[in-house]
Protein backbone atom coordinates (compact mmCIF):
# COMPACT_ATOMS: atom_id res chain seq x y z
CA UNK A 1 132.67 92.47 103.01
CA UNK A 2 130.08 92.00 105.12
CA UNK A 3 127.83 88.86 105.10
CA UNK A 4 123.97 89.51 105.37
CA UNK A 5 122.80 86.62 107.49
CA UNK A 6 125.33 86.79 110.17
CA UNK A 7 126.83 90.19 109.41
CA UNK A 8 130.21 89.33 110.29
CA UNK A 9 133.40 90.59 108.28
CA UNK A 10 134.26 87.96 105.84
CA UNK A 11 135.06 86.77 102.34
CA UNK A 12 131.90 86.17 100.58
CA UNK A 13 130.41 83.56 98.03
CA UNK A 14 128.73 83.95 95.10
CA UNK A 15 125.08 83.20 96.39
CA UNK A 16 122.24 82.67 94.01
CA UNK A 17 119.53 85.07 94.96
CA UNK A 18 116.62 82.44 94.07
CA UNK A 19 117.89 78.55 95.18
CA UNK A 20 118.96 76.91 91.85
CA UNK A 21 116.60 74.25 92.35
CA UNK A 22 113.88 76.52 91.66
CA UNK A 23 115.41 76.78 88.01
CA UNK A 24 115.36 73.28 87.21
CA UNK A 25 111.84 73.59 85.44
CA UNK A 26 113.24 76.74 83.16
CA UNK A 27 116.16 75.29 81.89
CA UNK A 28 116.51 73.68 78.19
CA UNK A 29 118.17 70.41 77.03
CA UNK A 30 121.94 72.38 77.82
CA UNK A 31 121.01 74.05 81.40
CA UNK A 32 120.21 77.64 80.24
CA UNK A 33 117.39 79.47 81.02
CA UNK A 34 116.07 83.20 79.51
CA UNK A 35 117.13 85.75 81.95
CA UNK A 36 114.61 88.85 81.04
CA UNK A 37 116.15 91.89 82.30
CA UNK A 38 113.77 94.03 80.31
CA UNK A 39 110.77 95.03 77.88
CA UNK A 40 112.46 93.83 74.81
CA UNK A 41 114.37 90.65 73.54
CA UNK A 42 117.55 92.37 73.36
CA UNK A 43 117.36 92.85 77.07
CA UNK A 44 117.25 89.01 77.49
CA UNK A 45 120.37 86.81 78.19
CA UNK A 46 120.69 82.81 78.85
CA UNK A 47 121.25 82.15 82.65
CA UNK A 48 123.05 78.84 83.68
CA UNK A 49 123.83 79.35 87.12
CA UNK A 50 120.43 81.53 87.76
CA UNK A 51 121.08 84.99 89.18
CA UNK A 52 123.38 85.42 91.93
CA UNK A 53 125.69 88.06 94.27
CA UNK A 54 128.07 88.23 96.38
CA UNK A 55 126.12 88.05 99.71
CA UNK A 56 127.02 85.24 102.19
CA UNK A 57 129.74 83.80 103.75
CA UNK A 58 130.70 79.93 103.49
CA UNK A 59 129.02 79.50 107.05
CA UNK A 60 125.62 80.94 106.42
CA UNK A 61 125.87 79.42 102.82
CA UNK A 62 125.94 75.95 103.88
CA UNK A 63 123.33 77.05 106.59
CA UNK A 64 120.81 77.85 104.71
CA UNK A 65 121.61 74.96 101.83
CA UNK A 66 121.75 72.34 104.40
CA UNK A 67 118.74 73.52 107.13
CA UNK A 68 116.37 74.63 104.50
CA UNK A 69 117.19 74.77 100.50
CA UNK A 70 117.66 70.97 100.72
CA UNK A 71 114.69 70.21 102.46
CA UNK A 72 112.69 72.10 100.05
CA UNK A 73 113.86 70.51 97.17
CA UNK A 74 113.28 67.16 98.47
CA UNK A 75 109.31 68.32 98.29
């Protein structure tokens, strides 16, 4: 597949869509937050790894984790 940062052809990794630091606040006592996918309760489901796709390759994944995600979470 193709890799939207550097759109090269490769294998991609399951990349969270938000950084999972950003989670940290919205998880309970067993790391699970509410996902809420909808209007009513029955549309909600526990997250533990936040919400994430296949869209980056390995490269571009440690890129962005190492040049900017761990910077931020430092603040």
């Amino acid at each position: 597949m193709t890799c939207r940062l550097c759109l090269k052809e490769k294998e991609l990794c399951l990349s969270h869509i938000v950084p999972e630091f950003l989670y940290r606040d919205l998880y309970d006592e067993i790391h699970r937050a509410i996902g809420v996918y909808g209007a009513r309760p029955k549309d909600w489901e526990y997250l533990q790894k936040g919400i994430r796709e296949f869209l980056l390759c390995h490269e571009c994944e440690q890129f962005l984790n190492n040049t900017y995600e761990k910077f931020f979470d430092r603040l």
